[in-house]
C-alpha atoms as a PDB file:
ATOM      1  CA  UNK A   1       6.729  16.998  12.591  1.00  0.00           C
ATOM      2  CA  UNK A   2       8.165  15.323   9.614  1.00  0.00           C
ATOM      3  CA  UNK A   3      10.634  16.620   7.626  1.00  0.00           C
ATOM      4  CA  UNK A   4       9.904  19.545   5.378  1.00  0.00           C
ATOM      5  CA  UNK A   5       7.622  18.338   2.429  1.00  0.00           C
ATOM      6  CA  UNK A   6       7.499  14.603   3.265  1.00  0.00           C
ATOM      7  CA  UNK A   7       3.997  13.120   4.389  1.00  0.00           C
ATOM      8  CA  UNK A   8       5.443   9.518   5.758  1.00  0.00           C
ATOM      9  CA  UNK A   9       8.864  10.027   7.630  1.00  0.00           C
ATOM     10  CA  UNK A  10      10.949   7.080   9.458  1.00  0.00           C
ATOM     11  CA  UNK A  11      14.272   7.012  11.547  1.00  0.00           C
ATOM     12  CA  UNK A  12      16.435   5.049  12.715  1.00  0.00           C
ATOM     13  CA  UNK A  13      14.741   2.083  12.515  1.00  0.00           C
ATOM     14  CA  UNK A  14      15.496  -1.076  14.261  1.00  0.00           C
ATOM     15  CA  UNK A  15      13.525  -4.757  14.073  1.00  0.00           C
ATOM     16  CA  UNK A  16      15.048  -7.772  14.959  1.00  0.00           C
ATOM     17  CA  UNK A  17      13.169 -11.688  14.621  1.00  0.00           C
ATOM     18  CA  UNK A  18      14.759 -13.326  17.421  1.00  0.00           C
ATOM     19  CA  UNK A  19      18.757 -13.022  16.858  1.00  0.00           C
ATOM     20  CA  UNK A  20      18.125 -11.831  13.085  1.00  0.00           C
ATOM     21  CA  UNK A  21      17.924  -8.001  12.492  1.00  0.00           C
ATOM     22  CA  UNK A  22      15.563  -7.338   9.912  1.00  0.00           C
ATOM     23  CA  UNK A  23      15.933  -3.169   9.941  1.00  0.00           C
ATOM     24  CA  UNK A  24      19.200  -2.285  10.898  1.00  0.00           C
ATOM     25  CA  UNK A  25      19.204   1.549  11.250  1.00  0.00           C
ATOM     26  CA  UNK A  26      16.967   2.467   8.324  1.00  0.00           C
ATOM     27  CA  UNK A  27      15.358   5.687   6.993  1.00  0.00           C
ATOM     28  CA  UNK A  28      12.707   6.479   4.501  1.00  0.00           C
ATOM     29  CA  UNK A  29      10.686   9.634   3.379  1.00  0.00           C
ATOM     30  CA  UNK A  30       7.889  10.061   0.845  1.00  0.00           C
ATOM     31  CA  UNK A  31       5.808  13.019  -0.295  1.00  0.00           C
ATOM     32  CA  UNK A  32       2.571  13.413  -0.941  1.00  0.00           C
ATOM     33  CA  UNK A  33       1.570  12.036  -4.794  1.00  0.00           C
ATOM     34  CA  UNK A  34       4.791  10.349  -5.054  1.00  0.00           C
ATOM     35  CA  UNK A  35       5.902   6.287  -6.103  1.00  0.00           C
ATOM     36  CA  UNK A  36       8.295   5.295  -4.301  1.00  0.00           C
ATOM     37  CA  UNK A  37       9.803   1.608  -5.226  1.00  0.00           C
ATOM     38  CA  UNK A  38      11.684  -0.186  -2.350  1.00  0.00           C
ATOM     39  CA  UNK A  39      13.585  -3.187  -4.236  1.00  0.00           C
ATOM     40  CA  UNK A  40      16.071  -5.786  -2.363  1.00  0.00           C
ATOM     41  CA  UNK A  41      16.470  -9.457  -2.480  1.00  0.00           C
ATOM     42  CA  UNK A  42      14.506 -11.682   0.047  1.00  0.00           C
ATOM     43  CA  UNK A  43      15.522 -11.387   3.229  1.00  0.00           C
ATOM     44  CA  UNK A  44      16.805  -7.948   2.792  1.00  0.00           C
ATOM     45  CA  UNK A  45      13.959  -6.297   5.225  1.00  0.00           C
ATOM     46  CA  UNK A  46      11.425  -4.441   2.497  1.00  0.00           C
ATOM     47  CA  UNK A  47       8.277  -5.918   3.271  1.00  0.00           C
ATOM     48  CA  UNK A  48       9.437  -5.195   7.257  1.00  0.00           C
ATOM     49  CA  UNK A  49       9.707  -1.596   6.691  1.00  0.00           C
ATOM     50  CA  UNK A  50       6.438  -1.503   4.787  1.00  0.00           C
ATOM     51  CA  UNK A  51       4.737  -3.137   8.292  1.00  0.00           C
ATOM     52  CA  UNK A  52       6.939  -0.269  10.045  1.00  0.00           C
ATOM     53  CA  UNK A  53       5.606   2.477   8.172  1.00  0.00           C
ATOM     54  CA  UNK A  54       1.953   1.005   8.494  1.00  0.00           C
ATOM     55  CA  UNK A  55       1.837   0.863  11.850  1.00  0.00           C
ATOM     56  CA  UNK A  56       1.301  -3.040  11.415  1.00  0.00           C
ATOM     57  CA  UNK A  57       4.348  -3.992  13.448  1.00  0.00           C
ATOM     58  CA  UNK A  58       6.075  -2.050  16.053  1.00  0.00           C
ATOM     59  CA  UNK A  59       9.875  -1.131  15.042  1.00  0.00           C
ATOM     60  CA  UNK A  60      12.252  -2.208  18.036  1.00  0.00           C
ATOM     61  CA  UNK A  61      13.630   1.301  17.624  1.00  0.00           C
ATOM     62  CA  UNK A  62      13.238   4.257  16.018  1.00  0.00           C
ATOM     63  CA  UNK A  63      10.166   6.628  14.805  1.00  0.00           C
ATOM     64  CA  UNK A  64       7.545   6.559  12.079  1.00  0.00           C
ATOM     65  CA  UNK A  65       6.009   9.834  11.715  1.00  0.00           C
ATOM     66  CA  UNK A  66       2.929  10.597   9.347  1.00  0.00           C
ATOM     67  CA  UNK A  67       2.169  14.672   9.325  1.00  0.00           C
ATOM     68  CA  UNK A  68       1.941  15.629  13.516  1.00  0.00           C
ATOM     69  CA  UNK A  69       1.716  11.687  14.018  1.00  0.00           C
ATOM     70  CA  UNK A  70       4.182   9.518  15.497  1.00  0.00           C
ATOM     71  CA  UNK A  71       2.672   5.975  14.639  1.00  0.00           C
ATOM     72  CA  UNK A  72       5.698   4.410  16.905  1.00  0.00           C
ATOM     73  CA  UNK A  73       3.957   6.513  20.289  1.00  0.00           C
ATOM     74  CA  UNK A  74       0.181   5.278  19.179  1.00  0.00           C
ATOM     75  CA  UNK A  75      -1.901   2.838  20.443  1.00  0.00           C
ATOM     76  CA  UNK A  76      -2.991  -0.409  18.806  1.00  0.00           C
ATOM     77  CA  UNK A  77      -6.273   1.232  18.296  1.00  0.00           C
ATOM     78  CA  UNK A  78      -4.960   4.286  17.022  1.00  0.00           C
ATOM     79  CA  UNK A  79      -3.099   2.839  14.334  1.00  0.00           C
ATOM     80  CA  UNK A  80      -5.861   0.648  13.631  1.00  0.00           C
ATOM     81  CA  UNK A  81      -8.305   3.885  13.303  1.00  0.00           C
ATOM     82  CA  UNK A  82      -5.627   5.161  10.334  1.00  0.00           C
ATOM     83  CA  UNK A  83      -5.213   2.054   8.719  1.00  0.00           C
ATOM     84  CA  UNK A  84      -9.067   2.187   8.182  1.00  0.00           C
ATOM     85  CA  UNK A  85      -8.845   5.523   6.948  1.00  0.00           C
ATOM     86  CA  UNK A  86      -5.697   7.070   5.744  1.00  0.00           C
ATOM     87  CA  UNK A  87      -3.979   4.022   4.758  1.00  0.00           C
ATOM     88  CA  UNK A  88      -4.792   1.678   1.667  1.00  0.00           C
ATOM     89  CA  UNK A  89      -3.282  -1.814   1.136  1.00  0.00           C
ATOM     90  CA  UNK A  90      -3.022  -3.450  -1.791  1.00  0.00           C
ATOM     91  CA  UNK A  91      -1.389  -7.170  -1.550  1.00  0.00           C
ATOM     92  CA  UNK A  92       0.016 -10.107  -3.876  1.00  0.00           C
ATOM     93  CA  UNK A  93      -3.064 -11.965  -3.463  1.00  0.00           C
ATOM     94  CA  UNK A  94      -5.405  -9.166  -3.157  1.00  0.00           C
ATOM     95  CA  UNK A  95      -6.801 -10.605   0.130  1.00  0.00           C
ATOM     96  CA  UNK A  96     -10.311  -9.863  -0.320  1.00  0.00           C
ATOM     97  CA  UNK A  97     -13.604 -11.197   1.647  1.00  0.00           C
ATOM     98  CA  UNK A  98     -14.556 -14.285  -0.172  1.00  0.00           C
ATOM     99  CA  UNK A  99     -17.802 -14.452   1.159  1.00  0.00           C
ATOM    100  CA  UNK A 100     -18.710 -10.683  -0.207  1.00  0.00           C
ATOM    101  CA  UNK A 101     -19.192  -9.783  -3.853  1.00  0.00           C
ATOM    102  CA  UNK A 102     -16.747  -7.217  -5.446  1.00  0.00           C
ATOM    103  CA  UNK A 103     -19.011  -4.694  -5.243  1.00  0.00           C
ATOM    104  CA  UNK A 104     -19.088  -5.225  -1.153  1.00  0.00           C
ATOM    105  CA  UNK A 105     -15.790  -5.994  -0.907  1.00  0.00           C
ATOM    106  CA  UNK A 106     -14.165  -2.540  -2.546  1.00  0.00           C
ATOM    107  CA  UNK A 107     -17.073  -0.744  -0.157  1.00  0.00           C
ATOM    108  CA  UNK A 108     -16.260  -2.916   2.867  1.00  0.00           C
ATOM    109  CA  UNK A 109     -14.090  -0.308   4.134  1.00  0.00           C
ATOM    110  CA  UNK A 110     -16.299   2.478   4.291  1.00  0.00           C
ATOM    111  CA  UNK A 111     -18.668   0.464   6.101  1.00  0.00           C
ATOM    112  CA  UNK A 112     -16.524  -0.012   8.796  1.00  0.00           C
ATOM    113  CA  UNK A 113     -15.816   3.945   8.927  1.00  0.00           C
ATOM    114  CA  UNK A 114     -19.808   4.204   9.451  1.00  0.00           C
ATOM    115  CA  UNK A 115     -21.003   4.997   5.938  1.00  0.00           C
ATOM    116  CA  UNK A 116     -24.099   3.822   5.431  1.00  0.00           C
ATOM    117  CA  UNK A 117     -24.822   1.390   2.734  1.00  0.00           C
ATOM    118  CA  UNK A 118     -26.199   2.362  -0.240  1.00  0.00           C
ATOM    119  CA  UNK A 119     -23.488   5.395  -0.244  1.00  0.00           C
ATOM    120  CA  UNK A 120     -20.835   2.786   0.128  1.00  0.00           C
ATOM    121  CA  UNK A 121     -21.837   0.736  -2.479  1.00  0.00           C
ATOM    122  CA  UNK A 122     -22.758   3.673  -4.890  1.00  0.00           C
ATOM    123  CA  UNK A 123     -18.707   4.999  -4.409  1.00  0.00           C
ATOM    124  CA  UNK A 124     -17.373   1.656  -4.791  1.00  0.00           C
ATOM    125  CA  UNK A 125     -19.077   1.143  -7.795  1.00  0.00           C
ATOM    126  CA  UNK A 126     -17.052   4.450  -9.287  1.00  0.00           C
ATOM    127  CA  UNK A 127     -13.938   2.803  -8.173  1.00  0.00           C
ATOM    128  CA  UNK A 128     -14.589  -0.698  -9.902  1.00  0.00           C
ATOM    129  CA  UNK A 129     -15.510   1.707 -13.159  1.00  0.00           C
ATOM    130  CA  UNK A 130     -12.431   3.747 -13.063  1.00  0.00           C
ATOM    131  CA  UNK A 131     -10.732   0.342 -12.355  1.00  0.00           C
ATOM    132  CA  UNK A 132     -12.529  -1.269 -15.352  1.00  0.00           C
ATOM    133  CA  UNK A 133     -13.908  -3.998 -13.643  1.00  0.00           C
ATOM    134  CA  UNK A 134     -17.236  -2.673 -13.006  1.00  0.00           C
ATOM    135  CA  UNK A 135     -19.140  -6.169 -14.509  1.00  0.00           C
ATOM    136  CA  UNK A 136     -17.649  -8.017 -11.937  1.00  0.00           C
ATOM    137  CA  UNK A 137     -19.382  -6.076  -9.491  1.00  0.00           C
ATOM    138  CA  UNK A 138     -21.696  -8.806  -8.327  1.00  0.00           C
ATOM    139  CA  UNK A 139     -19.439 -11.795  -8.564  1.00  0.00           C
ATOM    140  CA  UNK A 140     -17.633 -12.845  -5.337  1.00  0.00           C
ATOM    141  CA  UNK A 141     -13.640 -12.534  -5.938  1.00  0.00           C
ATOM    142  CA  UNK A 142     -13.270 -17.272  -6.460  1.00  0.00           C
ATOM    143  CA  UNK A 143     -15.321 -16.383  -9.475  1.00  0.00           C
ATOM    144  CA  UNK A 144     -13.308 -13.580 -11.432  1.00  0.00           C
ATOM    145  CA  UNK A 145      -9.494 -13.851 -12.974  1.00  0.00           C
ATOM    146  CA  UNK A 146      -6.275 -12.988 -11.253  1.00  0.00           C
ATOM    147  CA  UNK A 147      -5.765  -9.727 -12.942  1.00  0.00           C
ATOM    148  CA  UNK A 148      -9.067  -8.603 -12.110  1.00  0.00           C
ATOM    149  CA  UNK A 149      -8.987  -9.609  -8.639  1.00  0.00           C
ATOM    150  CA  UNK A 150      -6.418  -7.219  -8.215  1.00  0.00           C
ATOM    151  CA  UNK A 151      -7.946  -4.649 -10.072  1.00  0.00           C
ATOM    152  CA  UNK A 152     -11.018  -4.772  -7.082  1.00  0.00           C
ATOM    153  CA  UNK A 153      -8.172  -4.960  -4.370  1.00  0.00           C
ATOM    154  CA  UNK A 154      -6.896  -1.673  -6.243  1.00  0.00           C
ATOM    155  CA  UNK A 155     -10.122  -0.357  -6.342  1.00  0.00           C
ATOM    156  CA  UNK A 156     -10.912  -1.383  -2.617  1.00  0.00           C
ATOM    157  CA  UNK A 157      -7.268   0.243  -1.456  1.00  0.00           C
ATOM    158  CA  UNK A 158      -8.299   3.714  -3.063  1.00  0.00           C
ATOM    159  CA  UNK A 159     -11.926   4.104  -2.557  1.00  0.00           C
ATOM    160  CA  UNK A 160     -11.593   5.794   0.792  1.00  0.00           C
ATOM    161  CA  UNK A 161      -8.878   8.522  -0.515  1.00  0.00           C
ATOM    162  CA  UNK A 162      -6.420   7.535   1.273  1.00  0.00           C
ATOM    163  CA  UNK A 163      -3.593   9.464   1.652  1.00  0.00           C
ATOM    164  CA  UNK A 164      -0.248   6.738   1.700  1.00  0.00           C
ATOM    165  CA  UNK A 165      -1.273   3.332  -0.240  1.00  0.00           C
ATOM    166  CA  UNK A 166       1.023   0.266   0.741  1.00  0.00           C
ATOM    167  CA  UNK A 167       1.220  -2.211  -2.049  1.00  0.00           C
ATOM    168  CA  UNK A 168       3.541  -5.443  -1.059  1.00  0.00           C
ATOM    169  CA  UNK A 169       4.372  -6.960  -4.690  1.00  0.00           C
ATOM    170  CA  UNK A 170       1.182  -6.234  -5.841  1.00  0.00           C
ATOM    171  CA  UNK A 171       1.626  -7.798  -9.412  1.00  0.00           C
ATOM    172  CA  UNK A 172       3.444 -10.748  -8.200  1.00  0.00           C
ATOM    173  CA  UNK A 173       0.697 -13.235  -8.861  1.00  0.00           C
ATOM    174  CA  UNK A 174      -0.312 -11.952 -11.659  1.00  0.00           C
ATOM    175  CA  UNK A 175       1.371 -12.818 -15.958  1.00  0.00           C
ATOM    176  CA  UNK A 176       3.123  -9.915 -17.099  1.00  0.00           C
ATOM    177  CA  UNK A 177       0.239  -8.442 -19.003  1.00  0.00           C
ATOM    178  CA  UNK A 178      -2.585  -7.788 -16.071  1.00  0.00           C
ATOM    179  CA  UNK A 179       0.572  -6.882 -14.245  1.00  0.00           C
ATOM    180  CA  UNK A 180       1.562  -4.115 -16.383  1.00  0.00           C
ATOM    181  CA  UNK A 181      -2.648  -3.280 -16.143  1.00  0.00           C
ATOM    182  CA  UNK A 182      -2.899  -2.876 -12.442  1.00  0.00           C
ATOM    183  CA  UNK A 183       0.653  -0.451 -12.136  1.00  0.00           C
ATOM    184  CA  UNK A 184      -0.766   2.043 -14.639  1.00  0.00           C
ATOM    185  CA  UNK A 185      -4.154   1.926 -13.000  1.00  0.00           C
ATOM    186  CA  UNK A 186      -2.876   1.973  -9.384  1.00  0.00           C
ATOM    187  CA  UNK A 187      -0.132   4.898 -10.419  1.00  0.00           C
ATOM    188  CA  UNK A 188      -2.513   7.162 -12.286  1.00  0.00           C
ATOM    189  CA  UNK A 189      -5.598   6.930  -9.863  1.00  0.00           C
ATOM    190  CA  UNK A 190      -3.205   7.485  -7.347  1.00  0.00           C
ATOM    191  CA  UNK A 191      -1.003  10.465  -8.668  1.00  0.00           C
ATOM    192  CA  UNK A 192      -4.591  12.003  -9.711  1.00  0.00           C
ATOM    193  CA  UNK A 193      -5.547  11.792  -5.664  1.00  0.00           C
ATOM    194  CA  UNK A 194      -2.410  13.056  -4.723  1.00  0.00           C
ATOM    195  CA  UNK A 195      -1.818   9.875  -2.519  1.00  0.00           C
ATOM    196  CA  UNK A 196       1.667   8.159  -1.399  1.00  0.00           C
ATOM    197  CA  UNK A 197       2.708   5.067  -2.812  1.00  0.00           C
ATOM    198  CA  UNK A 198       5.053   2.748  -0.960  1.00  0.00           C
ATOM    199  CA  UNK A 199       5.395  -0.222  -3.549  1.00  0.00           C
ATOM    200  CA  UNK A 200       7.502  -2.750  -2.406  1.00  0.00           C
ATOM    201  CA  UNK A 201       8.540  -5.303  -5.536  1.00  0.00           C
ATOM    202  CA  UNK A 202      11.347  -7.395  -6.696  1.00  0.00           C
ATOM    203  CA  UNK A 203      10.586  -6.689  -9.875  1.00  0.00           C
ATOM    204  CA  UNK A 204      12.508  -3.961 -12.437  1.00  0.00           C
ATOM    205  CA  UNK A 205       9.380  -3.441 -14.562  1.00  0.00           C
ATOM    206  CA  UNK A 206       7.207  -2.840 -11.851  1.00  0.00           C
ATOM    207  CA  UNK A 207       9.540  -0.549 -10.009  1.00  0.00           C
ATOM    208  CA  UNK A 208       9.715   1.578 -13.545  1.00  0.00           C
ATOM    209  CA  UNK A 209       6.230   2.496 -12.218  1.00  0.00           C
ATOM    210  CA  UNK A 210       7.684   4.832  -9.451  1.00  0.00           C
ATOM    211  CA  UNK A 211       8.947   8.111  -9.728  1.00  0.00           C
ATOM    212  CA  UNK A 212      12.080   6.959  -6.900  1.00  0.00           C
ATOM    213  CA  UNK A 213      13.597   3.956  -6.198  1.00  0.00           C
ATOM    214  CA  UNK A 214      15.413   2.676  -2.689  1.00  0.00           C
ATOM    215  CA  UNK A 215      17.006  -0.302  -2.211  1.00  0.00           C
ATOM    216  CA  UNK A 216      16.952  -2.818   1.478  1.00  0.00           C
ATOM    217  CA  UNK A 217      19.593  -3.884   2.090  1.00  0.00           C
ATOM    218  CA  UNK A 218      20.717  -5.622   5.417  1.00  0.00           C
ATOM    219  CA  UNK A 219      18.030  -3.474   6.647  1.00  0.00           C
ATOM    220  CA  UNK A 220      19.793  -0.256   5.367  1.00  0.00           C
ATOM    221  CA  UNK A 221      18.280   1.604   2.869  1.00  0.00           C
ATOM    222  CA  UNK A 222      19.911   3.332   0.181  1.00  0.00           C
ATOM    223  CA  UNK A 223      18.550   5.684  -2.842  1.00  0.00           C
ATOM    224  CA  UNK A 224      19.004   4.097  -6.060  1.00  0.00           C
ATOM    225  CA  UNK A 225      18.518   5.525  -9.757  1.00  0.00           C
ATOM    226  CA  UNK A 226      15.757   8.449  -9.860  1.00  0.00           C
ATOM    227  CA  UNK A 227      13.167   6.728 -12.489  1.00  0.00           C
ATOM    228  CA  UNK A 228      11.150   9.590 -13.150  1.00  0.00           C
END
């Protein structure tokens, strides 16, 4: 089990690259509905423990645990199976489909968890509304701006409810004003869901978005100032 109250719980963790340790020992908790920032210089191991804690890399060492789950004892195709469902990404460069419209691309998901079409596409259209980007819908992602590229990856990362959303420096291609946009629209759909946020970012004003921050560094992590 994790610890008492958290939802996403690692120990101990150890990843080297080679002869360069990238997690040295680490630990991180988060509850459910809470932002927690995880700030360090590059280099320092952040985006690392964010791959730990999804499940997308395997930590030399050490144990991730999500609820009765220990990610670290899974197979590929476990972890896989949450990803799809539990877990939401959101990148720096959104990473959507090209080929598929926004509208298909924020439903894409769901489709691959067997819902059938027309469902999909009729809850992905909510999303893109709450997300205000709703007359995008039918353009494919080369033909809409930056900040509301993100917005859809946003929208795609919290259609399927999931309960922990990983967002690597999700504002870091993106001017300071459509930055500012997605945090308050990523942190208030997800608070109202009650889901985890893991946001990794270099960046002060983004990390004034979290209710905690941490700080990697030499693949330790420390607390930092409480923000909220």
């Amino acid at each position: 089990m994790t610890p008492s109250g958290s939802l996403l719980h690692a120990g101990g963790l150890y990843k080297a690259y080679g002869a360069t340790p990238a997690l040295d020992g680490a630990e991180f908790s988060i509850h459910p509905g809470e932002v927690v920032a995880v700030l360090g210089p590059s280099g320092s191991g952040k985006s690392t423990l964010l791959h730990c804690l999804a499940g997308i890399i395997q930590p030399d060492r050490g144990t991730v645990r999500y609820g009765d789950h220990d990610l670290t004892a899974m197979t590929d195709a476990e972890r896989s199976a949450l990803r799809r469902g539990d877990f939401g990404f959101v990148f720096q460069f959104g990473q959507l489909v090209p080929e598929l419209t926004c509208l298909e691309n924020v439903a894409l998901p769901m489709r691959l968890a067997g819902t059938a079409r027309k469902a999909a596409e009729a809850h992905a259209r909510e999303w893109l509304e709450r997300l205000e980007v709703d007359p995008v819908a039918g353009r494919r992602p080369g033909e809409v701006s930056g900040g509301q590229g993100q917005r859809v990856a946003v929208a795609r990362a919290l259609a399927t409810r999931p309960r922990v959303i990983f967002a690597d420096e999700p504002t870091g291609a993106l001017d300071s004003l459509n930055g500012e946009r997605v945090m308050g629209l990523l942190t208030e759909a997800a608070r109202a869901t009650r889901a985890a946020v893991v946001l990794v970012t270099h960046e002060t004003r983004v990390a004034a978005y979290s209710d905690r921050e941490v700080v990697v560094r030499d693949g330790k992590v420390r607390e930092a100032v409480t923000t909220g």
